[in-house]
C-alpha atoms as a PDB file:
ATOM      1  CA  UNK A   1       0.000   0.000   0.000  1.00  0.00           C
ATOM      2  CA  UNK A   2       1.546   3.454  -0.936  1.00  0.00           C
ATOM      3  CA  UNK A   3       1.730   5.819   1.740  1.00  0.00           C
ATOM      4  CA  UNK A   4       0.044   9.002  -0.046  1.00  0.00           C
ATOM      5  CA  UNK A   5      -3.633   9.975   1.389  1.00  0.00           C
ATOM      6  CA  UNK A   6      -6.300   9.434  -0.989  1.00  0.00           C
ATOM      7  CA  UNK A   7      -7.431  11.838  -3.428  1.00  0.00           C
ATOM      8  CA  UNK A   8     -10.504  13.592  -1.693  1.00  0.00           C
ATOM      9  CA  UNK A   9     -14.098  12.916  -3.649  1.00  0.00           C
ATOM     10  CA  UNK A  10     -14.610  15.279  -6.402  1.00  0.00           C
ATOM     11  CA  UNK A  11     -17.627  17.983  -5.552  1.00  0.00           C
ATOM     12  CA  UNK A  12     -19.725  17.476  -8.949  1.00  0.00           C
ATOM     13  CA  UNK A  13     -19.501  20.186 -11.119  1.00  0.00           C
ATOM     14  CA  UNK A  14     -22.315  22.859 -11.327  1.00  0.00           C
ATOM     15  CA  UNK A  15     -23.982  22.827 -14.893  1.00  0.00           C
ATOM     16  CA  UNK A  16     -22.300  26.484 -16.591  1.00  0.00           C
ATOM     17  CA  UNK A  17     -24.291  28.295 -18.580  1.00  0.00           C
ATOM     18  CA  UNK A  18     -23.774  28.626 -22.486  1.00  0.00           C
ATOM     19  CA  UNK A  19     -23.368  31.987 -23.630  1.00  0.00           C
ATOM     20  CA  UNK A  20     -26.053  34.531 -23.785  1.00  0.00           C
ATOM     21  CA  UNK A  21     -28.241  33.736 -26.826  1.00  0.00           C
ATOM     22  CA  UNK A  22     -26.891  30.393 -27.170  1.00  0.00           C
ATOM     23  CA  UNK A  23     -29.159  27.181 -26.833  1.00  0.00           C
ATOM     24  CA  UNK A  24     -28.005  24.913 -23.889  1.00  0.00           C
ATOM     25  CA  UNK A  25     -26.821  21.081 -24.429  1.00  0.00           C
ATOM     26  CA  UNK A  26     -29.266  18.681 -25.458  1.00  0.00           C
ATOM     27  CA  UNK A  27     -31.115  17.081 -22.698  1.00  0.00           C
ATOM     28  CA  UNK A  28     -29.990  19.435 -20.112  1.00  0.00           C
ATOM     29  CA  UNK A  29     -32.389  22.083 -18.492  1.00  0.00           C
ATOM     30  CA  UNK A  30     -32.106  25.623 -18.490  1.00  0.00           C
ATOM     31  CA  UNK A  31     -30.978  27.279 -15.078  1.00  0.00           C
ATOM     32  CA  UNK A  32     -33.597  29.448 -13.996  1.00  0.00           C
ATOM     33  CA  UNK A  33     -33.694  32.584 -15.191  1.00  0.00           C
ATOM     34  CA  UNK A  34     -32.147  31.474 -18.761  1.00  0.00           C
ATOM     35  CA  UNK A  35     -33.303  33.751 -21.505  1.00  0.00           C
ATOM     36  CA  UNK A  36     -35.465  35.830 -20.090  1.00  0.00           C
ATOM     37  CA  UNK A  37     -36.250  39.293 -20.090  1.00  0.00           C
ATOM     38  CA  UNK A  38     -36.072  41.447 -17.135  1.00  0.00           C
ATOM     39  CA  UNK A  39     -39.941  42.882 -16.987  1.00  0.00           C
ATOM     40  CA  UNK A  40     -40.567  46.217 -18.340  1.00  0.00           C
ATOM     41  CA  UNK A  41     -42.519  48.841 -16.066  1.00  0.00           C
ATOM     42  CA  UNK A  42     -46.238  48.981 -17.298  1.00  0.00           C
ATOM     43  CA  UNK A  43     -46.103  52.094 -19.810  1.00  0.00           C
ATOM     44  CA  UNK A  44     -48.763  54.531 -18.680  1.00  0.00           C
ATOM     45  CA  UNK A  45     -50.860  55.738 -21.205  1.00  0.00           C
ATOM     46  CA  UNK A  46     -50.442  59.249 -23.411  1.00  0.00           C
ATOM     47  CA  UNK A  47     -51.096  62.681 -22.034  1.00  0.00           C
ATOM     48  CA  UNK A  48     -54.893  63.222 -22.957  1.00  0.00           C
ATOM     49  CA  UNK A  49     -55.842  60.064 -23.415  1.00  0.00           C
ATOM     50  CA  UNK A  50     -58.563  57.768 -20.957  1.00  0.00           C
ATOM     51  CA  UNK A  51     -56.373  54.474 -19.443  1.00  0.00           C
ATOM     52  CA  UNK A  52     -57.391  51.472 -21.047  1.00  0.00           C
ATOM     53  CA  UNK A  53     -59.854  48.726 -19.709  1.00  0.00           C
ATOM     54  CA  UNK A  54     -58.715  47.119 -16.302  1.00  0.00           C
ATOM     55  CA  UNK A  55     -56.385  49.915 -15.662  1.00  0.00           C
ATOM     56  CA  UNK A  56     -56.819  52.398 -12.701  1.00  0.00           C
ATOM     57  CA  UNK A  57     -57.620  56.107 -14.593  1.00  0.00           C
ATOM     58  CA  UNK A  58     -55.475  58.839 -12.700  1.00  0.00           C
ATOM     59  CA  UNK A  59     -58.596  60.064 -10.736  1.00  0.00           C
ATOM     60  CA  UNK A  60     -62.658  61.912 -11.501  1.00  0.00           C
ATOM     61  CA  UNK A  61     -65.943  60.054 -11.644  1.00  0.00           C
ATOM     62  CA  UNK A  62     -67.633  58.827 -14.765  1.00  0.00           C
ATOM     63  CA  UNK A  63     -70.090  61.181 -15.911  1.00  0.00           C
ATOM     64  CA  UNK A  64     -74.054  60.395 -14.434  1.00  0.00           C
ATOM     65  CA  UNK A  65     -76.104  59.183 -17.358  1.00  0.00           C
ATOM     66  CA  UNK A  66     -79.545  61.238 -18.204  1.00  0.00           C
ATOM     67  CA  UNK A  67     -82.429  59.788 -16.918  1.00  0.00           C
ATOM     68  CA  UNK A  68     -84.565  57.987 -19.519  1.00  0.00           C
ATOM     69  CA  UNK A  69     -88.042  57.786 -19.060  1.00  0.00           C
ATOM     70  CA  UNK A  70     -89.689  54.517 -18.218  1.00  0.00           C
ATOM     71  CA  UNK A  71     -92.693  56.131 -20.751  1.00  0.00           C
ATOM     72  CA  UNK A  72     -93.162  57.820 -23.470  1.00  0.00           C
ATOM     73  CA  UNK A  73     -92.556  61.598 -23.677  1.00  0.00           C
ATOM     74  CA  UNK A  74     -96.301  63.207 -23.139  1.00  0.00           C
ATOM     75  CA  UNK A  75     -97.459  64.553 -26.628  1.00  0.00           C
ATOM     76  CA  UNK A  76     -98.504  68.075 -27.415  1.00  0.00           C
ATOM     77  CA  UNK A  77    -102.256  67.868 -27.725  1.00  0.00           C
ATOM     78  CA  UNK A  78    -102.255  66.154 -24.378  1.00  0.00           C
ATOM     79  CA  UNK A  79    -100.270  69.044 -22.719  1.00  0.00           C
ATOM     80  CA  UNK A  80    -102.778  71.952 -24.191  1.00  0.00           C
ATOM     81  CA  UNK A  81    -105.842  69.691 -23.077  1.00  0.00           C
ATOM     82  CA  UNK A  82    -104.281  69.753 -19.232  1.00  0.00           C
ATOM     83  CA  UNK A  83    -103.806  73.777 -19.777  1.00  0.00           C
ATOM     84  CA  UNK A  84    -107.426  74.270 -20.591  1.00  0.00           C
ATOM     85  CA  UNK A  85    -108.958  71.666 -17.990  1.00  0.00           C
ATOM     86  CA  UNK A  86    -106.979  73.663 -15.292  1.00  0.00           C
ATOM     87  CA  UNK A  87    -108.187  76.800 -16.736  1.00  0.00           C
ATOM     88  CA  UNK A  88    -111.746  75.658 -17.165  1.00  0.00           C
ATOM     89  CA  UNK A  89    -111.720  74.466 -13.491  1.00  0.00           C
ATOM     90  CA  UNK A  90    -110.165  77.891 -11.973  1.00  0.00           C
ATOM     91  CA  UNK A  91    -112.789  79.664 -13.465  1.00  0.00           C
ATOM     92  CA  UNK A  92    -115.477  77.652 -11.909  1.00  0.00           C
ATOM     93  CA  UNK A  93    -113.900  78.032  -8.413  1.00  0.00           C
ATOM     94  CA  UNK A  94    -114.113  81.707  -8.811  1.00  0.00           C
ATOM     95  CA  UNK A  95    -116.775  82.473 -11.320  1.00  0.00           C
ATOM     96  CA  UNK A  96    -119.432  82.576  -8.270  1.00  0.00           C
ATOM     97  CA  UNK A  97    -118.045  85.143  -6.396  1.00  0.00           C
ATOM     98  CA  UNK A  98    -117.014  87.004  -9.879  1.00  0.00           C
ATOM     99  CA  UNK A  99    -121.192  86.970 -10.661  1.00  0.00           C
ATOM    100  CA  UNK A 100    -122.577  87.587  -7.601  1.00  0.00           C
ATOM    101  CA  UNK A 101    -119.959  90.888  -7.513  1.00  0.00           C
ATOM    102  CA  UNK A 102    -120.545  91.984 -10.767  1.00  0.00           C
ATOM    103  CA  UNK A 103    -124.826  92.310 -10.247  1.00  0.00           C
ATOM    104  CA  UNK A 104    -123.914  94.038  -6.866  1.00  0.00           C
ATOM    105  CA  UNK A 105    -121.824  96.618  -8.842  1.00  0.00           C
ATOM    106  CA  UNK A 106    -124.890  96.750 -11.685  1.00  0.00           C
ATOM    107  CA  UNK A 107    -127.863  97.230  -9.511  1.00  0.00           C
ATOM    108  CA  UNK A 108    -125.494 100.234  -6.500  1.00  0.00           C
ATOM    109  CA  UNK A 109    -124.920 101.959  -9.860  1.00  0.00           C
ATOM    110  CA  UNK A 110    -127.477 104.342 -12.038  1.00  0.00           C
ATOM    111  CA  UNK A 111    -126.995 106.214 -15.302  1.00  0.00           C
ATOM    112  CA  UNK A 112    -128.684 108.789 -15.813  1.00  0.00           C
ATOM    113  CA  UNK A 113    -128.530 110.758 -19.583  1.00  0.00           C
ATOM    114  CA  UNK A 114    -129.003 114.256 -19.818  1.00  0.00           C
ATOM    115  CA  UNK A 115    -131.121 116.540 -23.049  1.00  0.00           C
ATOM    116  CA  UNK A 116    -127.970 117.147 -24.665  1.00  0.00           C
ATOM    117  CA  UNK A 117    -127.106 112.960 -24.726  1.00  0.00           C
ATOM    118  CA  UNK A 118    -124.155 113.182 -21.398  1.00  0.00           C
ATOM    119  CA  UNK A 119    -124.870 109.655 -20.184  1.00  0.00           C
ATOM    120  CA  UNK A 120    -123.591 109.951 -16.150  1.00  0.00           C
ATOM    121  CA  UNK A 121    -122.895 107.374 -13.729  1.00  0.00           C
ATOM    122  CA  UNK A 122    -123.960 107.451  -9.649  1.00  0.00           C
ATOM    123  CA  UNK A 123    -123.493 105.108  -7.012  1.00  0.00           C
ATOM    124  CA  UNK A 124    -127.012 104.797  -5.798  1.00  0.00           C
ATOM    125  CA  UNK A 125    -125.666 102.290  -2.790  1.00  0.00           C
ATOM    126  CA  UNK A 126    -122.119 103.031  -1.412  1.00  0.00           C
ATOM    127  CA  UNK A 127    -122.207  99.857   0.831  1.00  0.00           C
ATOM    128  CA  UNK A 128    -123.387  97.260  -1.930  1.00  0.00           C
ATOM    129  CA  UNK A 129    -120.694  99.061  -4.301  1.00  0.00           C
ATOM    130  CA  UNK A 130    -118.380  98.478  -1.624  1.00  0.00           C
ATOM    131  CA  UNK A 131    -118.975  94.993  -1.390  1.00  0.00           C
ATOM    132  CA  UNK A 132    -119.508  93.767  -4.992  1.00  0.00           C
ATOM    133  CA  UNK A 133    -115.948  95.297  -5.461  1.00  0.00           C
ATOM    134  CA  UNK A 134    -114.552  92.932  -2.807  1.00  0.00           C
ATOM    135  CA  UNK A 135    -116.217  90.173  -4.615  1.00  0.00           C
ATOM    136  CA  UNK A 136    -114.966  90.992  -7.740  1.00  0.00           C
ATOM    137  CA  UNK A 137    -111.336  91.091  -6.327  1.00  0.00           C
ATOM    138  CA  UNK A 138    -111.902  87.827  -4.598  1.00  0.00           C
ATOM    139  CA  UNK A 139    -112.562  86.083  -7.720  1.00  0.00           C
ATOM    140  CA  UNK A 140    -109.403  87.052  -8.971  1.00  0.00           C
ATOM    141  CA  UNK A 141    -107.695  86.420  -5.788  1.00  0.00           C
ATOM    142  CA  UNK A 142    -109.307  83.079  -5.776  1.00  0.00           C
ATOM    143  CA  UNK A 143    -108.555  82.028  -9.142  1.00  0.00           C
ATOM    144  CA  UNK A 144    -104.468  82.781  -8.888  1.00  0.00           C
ATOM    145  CA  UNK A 145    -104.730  81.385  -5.612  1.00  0.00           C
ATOM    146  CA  UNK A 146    -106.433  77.881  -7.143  1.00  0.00           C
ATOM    147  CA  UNK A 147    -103.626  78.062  -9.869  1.00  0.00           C
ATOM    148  CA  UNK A 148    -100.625  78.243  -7.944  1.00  0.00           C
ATOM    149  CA  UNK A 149    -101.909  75.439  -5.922  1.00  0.00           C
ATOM    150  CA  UNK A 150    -103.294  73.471  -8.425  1.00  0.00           C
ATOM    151  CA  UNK A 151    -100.272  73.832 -11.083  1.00  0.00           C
ATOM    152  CA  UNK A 152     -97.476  74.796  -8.648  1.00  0.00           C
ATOM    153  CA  UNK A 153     -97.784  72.995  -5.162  1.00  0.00           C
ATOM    154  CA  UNK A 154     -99.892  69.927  -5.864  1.00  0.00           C
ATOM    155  CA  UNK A 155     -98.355  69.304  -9.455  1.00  0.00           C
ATOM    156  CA  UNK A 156     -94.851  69.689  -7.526  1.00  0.00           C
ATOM    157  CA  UNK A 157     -95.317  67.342  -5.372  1.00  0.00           C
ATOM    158  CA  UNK A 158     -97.250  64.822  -6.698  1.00  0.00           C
ATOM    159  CA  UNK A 159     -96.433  65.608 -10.615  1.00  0.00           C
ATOM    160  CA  UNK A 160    -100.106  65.987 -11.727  1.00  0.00           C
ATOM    161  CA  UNK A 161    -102.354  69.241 -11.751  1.00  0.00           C
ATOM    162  CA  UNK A 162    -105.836  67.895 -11.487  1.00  0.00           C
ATOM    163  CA  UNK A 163    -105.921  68.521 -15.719  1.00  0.00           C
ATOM    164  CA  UNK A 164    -102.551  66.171 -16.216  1.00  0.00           C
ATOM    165  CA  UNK A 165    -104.225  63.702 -13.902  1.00  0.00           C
ATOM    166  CA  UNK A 166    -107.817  63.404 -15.674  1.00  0.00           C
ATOM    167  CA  UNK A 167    -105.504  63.160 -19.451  1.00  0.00           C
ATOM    168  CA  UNK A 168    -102.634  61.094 -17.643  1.00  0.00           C
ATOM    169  CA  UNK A 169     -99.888  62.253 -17.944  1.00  0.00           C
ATOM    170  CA  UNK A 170     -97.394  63.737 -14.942  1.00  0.00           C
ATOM    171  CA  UNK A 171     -94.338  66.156 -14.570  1.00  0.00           C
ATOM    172  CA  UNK A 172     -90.884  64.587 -13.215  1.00  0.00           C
ATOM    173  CA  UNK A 173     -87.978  65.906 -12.733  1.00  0.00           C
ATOM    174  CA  UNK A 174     -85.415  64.579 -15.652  1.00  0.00           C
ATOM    175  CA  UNK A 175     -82.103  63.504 -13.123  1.00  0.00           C
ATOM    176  CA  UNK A 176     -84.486  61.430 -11.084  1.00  0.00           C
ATOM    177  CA  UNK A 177     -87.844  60.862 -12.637  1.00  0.00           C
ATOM    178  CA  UNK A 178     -89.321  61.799  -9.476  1.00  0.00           C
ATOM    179  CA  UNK A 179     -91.895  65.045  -8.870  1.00  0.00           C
ATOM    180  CA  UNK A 180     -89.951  68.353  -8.663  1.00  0.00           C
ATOM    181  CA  UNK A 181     -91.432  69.477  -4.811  1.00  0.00           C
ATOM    182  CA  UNK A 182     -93.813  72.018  -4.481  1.00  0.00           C
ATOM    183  CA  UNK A 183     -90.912  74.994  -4.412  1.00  0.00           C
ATOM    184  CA  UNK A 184     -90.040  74.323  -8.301  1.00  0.00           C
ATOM    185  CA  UNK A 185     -93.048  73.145  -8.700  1.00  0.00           C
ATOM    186  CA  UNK A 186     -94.167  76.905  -8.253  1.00  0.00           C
ATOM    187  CA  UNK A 187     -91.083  78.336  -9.743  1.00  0.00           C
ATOM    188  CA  UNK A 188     -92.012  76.019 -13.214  1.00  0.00           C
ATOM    189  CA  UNK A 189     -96.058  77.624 -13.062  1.00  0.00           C
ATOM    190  CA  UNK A 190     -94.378  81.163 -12.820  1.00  0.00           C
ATOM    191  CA  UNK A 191     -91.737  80.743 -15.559  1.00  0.00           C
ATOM    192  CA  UNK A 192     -95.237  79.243 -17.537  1.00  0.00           C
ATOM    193  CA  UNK A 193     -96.893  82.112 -17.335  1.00  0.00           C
ATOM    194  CA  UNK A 194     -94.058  84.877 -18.084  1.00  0.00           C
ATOM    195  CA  UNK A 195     -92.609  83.139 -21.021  1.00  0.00           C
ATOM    196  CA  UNK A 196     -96.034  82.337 -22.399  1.00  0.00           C
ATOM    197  CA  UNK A 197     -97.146  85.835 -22.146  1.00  0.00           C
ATOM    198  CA  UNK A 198     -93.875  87.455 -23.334  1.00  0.00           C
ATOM    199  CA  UNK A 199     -93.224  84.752 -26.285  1.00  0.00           C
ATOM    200  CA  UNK A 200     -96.245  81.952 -27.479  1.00  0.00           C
ATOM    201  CA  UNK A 201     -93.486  79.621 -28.898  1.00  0.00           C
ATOM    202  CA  UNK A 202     -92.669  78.487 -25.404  1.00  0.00           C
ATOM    203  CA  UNK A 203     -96.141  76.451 -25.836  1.00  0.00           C
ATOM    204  CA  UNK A 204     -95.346  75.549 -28.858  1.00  0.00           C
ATOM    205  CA  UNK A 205     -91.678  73.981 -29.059  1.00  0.00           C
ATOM    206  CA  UNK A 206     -92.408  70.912 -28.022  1.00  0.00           C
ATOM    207  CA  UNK A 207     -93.859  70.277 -31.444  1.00  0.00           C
ATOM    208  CA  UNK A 208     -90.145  69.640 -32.545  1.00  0.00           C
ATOM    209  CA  UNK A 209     -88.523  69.144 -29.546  1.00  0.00           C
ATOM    210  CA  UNK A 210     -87.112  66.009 -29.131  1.00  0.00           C
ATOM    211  CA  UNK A 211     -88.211  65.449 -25.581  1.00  0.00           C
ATOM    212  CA  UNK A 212     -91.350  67.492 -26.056  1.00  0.00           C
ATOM    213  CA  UNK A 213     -90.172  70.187 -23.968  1.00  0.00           C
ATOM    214  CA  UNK A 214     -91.684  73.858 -23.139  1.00  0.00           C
ATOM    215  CA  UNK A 215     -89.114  76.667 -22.380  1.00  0.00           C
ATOM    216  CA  UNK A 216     -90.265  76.500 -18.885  1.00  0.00           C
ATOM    217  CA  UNK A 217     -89.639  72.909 -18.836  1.00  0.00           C
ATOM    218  CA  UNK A 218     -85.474  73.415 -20.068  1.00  0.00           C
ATOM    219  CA  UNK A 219     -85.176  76.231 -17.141  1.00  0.00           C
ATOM    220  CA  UNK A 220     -86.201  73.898 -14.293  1.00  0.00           C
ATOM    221  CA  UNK A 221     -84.742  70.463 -15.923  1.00  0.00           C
ATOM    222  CA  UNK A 222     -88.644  68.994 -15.952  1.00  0.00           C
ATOM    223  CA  UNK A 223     -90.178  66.689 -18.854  1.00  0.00           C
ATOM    224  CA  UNK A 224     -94.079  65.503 -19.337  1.00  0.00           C
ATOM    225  CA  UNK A 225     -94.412  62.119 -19.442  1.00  0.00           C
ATOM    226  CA  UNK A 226     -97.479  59.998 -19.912  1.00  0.00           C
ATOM    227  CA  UNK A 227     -98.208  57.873 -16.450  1.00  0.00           C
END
């Protein structure tokens, strides 16, 4: 036996990589990591333009949709019917105190017409005067009064004058469908009115608008809809 220790056991080599862009032996795996790519930072995307799908935007809120009507737009003849049904009804409410006032004023009054053809007027009766001029101003009193109620408060708050109710057909408010409340509900009866007497095409645009809308109707965001 020679006296020299033995050789100590070879550690096995570790496999070496091939050069960069160079396949490795047949049969023999790939150390981890081979070939690939280190990954690239997601690129964000150009100045002005919305991120795409399932990417996080860079902040704001998408914009609300318009509310679309579960019915159809009201049409025009519909809306003028409503107008005269609450006008027909206000003057019933305050045509009795409008007669009764009117023959008080007629019978506390006298003409009398002189040779020469001078027609003059004299209160015969101070106190019935008196009175059948308070009726007369009642009527009126009663009448606006009836309309701002009728048209303002209760169509505000429950979208129907008693005119859209008996034709069917109701006043929402277009962000929510929902009645307007009795304050724009009284704002939208007052725009009515002033627009209507200044300019008579506020009744009639909805004949080509698209959503059958009134002036008064764009001011206060409202649309007629059948119920």
């Amino acid at each position: 036996m020679s006296d020299q220790p033995p050789y100590p056991p070879q550690q096995p080599q570790q496999p070496q990589q091939p050069p960069y862009g160079q396949q490795p032996p047949y049969g023999q795996q790939p150390p981890p990591g081979y070939g690939q790519q280190p990954p690239y930072p997601p690129q964000q995307p150009p100045y002005g333009q919305p991120p795409q799908y399932g990417q996080y935007g860079g902040g704001g809120y998408a914009p609300i949709p318009e509310y679309q009507p579960p019915t159809p737009y009201a049409g025009w003849w519909s809306r003028v019917g409503a107008l005269i049904i609450d006008g027909l009804i206000g003057t019933l409410v305050a045509v009795i105190p409008a007669i009764i006032g009117a023959v008080m004023l007629g019978t506390s009054v006298e003409t009398q017409t002189d040779p020469f053809g001078t027609s003059e007027s004299e209160v015969t009766n101070e106190g019935v005067f008196a009175f059948g001029i308070i009726l007369v101003i009642l009527a009126v009193v009663v009448a606006l009064a009836f309309q701002i109620w009728n048209q303002g408060i209760r169509q505000g708050k429950g979208g129907q004058s008693l005119g859209k109710q008996i034709l069917g057909i109701t006043v929402i408010e277009m962000s929510t469908g929902q009645p307007q409340g009795a304050g724009k509900g009284v704002l939208r009866w007052l725009l009515y009115y002033v627009l209507s007497s200044i300019c008579f095409l506020d009744l009639l645009w909805p004949l080509w608008d698209k959503k059958h809308q009134t002036w008064h109707d764009m001011l206060v965001s409202s649309v007629v809809v059948k119920a």
